[in-house]
Protein backbone atom coordinates (compact mmCIF):
# COMPACT_ATOMS: atom_id res chain seq x y z
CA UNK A 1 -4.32 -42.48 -34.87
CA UNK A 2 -4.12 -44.80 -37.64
CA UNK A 3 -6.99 -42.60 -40.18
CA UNK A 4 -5.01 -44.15 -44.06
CA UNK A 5 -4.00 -47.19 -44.43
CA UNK A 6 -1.52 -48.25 -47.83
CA UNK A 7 -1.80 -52.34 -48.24
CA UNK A 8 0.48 -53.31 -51.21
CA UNK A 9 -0.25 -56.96 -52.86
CA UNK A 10 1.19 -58.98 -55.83
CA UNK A 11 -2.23 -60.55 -56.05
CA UNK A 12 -0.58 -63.98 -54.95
CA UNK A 13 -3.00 -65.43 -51.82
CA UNK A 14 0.17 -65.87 -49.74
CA UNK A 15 0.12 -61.56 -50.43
CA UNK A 16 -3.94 -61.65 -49.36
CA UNK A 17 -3.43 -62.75 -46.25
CA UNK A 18 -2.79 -59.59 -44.94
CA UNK A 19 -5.88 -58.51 -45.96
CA UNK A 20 -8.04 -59.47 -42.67
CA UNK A 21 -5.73 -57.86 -40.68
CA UNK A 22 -5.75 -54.32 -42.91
CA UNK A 23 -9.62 -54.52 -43.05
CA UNK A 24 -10.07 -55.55 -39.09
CA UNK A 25 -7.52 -52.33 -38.22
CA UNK A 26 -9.27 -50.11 -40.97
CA UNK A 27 -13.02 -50.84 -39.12
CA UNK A 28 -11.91 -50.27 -36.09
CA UNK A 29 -9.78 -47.18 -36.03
CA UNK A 30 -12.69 -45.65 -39.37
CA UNK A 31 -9.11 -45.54 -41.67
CA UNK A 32 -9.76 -45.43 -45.36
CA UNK A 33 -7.65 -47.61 -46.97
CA UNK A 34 -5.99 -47.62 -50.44
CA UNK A 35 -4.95 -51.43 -51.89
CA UNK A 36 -2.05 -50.80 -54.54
CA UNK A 37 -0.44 -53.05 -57.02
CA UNK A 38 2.50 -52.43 -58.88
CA UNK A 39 3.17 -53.59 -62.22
CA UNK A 40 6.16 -53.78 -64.04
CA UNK A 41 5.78 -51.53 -67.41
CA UNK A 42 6.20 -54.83 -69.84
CA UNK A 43 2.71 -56.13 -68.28
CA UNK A 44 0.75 -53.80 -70.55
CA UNK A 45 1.68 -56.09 -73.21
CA UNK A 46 0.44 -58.98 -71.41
CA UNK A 47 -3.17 -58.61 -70.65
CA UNK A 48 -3.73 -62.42 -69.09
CA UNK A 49 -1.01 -61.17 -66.49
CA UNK A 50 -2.62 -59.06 -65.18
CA UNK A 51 -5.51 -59.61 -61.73
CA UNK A 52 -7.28 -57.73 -59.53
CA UNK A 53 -7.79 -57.74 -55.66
CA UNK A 54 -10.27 -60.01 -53.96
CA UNK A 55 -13.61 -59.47 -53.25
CA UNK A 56 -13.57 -57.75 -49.79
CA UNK A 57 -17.30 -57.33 -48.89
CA UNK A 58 -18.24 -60.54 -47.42
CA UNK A 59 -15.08 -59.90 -45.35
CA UNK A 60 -16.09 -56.18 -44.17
CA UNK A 61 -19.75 -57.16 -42.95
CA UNK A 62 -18.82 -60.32 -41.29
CA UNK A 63 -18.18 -60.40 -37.05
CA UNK A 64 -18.38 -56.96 -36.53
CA UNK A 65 -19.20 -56.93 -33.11
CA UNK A 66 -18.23 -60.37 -32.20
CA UNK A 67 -16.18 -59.97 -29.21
CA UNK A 68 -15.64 -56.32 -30.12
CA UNK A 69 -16.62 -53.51 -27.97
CA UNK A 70 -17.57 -51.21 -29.44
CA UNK A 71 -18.61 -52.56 -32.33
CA UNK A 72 -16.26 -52.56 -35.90
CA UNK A 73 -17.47 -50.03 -38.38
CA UNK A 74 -19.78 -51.46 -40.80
CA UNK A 75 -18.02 -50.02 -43.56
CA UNK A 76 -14.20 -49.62 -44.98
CA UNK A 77 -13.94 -47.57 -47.68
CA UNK A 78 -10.93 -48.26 -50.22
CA UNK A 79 -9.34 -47.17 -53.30
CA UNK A 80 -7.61 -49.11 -56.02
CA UNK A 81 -4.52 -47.83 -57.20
CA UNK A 82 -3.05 -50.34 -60.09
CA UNK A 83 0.46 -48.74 -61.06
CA UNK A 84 3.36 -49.38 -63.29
CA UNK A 85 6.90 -49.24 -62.29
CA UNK A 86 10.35 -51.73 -61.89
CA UNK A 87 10.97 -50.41 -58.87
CA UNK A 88 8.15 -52.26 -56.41
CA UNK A 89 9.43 -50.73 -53.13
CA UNK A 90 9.97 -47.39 -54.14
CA UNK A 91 7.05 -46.71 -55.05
CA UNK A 92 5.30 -48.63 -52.00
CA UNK A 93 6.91 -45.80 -50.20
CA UNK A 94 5.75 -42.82 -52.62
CA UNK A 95 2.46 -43.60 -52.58
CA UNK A 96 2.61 -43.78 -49.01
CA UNK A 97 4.07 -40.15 -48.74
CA UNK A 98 1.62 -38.88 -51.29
CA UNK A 99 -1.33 -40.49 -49.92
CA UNK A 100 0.09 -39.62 -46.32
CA UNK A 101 -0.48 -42.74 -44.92
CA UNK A 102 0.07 -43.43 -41.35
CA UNK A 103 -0.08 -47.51 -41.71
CA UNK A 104 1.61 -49.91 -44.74
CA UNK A 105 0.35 -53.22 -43.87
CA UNK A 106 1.78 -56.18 -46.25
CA UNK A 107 2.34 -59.72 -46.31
CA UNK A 108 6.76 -60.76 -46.34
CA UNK A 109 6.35 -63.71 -48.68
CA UNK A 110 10.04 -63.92 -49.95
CA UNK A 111 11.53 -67.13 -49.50
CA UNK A 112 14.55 -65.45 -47.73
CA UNK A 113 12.65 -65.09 -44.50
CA UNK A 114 12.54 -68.84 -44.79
CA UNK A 115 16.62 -69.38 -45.86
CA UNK A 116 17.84 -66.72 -43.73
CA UNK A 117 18.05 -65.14 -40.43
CA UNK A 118 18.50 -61.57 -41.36
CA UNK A 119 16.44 -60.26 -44.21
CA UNK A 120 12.86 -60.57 -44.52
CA UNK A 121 13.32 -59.98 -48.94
CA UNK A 122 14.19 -57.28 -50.80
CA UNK A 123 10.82 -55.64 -50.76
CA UNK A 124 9.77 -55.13 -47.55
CA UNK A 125 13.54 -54.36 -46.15
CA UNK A 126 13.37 -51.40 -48.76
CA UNK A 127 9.77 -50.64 -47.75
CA UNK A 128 10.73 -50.47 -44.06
CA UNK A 129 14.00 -48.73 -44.84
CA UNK A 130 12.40 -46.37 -46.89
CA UNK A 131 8.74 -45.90 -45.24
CA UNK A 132 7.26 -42.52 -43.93
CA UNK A 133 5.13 -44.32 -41.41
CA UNK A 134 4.54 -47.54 -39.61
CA UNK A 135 4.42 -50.72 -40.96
CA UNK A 136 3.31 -54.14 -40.26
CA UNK A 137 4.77 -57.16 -41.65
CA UNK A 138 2.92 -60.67 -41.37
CA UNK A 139 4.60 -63.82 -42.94
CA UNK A 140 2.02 -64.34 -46.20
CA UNK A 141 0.85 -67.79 -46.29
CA UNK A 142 -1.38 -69.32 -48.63
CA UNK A 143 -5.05 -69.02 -47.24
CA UNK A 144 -7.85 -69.36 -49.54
CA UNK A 145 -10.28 -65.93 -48.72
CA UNK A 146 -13.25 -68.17 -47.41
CA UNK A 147 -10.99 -68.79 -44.74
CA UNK A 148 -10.02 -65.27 -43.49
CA UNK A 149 -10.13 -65.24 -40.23
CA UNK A 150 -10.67 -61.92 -38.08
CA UNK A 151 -7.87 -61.35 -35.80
CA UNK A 152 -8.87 -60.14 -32.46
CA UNK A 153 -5.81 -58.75 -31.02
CA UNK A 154 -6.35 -59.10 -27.20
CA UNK A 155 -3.03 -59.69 -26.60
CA UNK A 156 -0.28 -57.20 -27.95
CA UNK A 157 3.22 -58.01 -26.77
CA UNK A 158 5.67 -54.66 -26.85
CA UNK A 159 9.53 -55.03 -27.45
CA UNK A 160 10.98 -51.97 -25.73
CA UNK A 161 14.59 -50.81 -24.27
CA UNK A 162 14.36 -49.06 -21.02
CA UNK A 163 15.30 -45.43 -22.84
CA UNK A 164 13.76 -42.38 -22.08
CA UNK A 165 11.49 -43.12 -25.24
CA UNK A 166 9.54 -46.30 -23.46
CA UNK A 167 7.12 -43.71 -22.12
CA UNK A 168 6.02 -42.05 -25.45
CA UNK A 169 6.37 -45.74 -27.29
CA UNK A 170 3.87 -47.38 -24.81
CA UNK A 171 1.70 -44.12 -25.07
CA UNK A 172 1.45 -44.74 -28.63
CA UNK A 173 0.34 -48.60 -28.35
CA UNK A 174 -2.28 -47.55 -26.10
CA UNK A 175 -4.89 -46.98 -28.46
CA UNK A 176 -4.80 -50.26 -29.66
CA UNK A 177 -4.87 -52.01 -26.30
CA UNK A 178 -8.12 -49.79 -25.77
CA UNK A 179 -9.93 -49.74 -28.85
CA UNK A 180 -9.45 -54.17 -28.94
CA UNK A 181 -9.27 -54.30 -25.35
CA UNK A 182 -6.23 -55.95 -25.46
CA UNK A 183 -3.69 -57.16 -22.70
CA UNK A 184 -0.55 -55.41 -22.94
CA UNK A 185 2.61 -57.52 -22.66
CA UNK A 186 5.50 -55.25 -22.23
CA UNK A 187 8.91 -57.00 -22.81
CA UNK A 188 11.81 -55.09 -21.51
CA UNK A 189 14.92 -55.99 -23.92
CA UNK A 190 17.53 -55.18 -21.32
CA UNK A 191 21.27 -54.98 -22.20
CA UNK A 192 22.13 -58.31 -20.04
CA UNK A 193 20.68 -57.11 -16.73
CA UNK A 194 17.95 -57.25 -14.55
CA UNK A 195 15.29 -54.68 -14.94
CA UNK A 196 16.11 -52.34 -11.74
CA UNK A 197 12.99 -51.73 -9.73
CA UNK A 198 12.67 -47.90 -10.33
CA UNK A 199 12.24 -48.86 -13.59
CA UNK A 200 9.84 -51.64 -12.60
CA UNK A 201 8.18 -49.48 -10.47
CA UNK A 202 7.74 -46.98 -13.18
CA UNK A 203 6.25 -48.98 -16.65
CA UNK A 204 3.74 -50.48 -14.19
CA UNK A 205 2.95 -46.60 -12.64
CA UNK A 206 2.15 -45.44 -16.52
CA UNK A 207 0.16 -48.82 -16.89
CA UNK A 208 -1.75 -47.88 -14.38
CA UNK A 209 -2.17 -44.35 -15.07
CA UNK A 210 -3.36 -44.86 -18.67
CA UNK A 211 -5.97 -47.58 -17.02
CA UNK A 212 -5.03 -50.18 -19.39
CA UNK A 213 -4.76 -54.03 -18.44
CA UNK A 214 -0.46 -54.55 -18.85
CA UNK A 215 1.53 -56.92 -17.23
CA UNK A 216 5.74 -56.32 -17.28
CA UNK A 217 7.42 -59.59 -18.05
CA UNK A 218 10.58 -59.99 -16.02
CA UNK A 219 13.06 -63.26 -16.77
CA UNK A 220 15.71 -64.53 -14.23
CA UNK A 221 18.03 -64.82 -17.15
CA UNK A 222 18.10 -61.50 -18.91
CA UNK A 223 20.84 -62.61 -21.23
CA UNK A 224 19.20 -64.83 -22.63
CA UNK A 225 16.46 -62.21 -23.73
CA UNK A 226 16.30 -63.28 -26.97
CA UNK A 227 15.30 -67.08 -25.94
CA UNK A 228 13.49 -65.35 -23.55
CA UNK A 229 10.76 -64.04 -26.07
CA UNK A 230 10.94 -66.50 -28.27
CA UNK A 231 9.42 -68.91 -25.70
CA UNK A 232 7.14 -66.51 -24.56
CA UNK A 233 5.88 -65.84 -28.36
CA UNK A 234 5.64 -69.71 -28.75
CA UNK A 235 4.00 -70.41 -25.72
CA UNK A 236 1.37 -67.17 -25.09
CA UNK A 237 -1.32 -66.38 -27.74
CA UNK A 238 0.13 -63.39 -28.56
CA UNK A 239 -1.97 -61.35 -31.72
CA UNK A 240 0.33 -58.61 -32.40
CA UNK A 241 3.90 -57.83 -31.59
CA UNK A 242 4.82 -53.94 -31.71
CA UNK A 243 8.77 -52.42 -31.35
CA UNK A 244 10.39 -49.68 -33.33
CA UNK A 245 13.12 -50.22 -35.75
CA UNK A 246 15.46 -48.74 -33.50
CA UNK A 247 14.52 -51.18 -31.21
CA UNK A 248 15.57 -53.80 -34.13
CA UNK A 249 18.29 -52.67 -34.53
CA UNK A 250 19.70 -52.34 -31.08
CA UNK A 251 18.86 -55.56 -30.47
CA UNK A 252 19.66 -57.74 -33.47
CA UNK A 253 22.97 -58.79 -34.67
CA UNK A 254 22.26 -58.32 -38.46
CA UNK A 255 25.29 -60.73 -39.43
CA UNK A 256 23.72 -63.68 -37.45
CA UNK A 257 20.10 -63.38 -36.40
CA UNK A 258 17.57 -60.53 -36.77
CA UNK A 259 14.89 -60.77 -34.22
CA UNK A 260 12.22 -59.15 -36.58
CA UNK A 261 12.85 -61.87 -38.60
CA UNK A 262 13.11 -64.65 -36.30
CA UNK A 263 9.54 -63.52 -34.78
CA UNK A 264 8.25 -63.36 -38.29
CA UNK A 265 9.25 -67.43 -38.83
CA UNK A 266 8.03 -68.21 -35.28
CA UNK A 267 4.69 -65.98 -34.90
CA UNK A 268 1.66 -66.54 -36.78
CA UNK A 269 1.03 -62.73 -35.73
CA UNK A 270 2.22 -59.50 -37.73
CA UNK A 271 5.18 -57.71 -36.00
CA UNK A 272 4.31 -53.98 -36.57
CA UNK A 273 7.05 -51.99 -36.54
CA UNK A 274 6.32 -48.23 -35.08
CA UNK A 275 7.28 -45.14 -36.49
């Protein structure tokens, strides 16, 4: 259960824009949230440096039970944390141990993940790398805050290998898919085969079980898997896409193309990556 939530922001609106998404997760799950910006120690000298986070209350009471069932809470508490340090990622990451967070939600909005196919910036590589607990990356763009938009999440698409941990990965999405009522788009990244039909047989049997509304998507050309979801992101309204950094990993060649990155540049959805 996602009950503290650490959102990290230069202040920049491309930074912001994760904001919606922080608040919409925070109201839903009743997570108490703590927004953090870190300084570098030389800022103290340099008062018209510094800003503050945006005004978040117009956001909070706005569409709380449009299209939401139940209803978001009508309330997310959140503390300010305004900290001084030169090394931003590091202490990301402590403040997410000491506040025992179980979400870091933050905007990538290094020009690398535009440049390059295998590094989202030095930040939030080092916040991932070094991260006690989930995180979820959207690609910051620069949206003024009268245009937030609340993100809905009905459909989640989940990047998964076919290892014995599927089971306990797709029981972990599951309270998301309830709590937004979301359809559940499981994505089988299969070393260049076919999905056998045990296997099949068996994601749809723990669908079922968990009474959650999940399709499996199967491709004639499993080789191709990474074209495969690519098209799929492009072409399906997807809200959210989920996998675990193993699941990265396995499936990226880090010398030529990353597909956390490659969803990043493609999606207009955060890619949450599941600890």
């Amino acid at each position: 259960m996602v009950k503290r939530i650490l959102v990290p922001t230069d202040f920049s609106a491309s930074s912001n824009a994760v904001f919606p998404h922080a608040l919409t997760i925070a109201q839903a799950f009743d997570s108490k949230l703590y927004l953090l910006h870190v300084m570098p120690p030389s800022s103290v000298k340099e008062p018209e440096r510094l800003g503050d986070f945006p005004p978040l209350e117009s956001f909070i009471h706005s569409h709380l039970d449009e299209e939401f069932d139940p209803p978001l809470k009508p309330e997310a508490p959140y503390t300010k944390l305004y900290l001084y340090d030169t090394n931003t990622p590091r202490m990301i990451a402590d403040v997410a141990r000491e506040k025992e967070a179980d979400l870091i939600c933050m905007a990538v909005t290094s020009q690398r993940v535009e440049l390059t196919w295998w590094s989202a910036g030095r930040t939030v590589e080092q916040v991932i790398e070094r991260a006690p607990c989930s995180v979820l990356c959207l690609r910051g763009r620069p949206i003024k805050e009268k245009d937030w938009q609340r993100p809905r999440f009905h459909h989640i698409a989940l990047l998964t290998d076919l290892g014995p941990q599927r089971e306990t990965l797709i029981e972990r999405v599951i309270p998301w898919v309830k709590r937004f009522n979301s359809i559940l788009h499981i994505f089988p990244l299969q070393h260049g085969r076919s999905v056998r039909s045990g296997e099949q047989e068996a994601l749809r049997e723990l669908c079922q079980i968990t009474k959650i509304n999940a399709n499996v998507l199967l491709f004639p050309e499993p080789k191709n898997r990474m074209q495969n979801l690519l098209t799929f992101v492009e072409e399906t309204p997807v809200d959210l896409i989920v996998m675990t950094p193993r699941t990265r990993s396995e499936f990226s060649n880090r010398l030529v193309s990353d597909i956390f990155v490659r969803l990043l540049r493609l999606a207009k959805c955060p890619v949450l990556l599941l600890r």
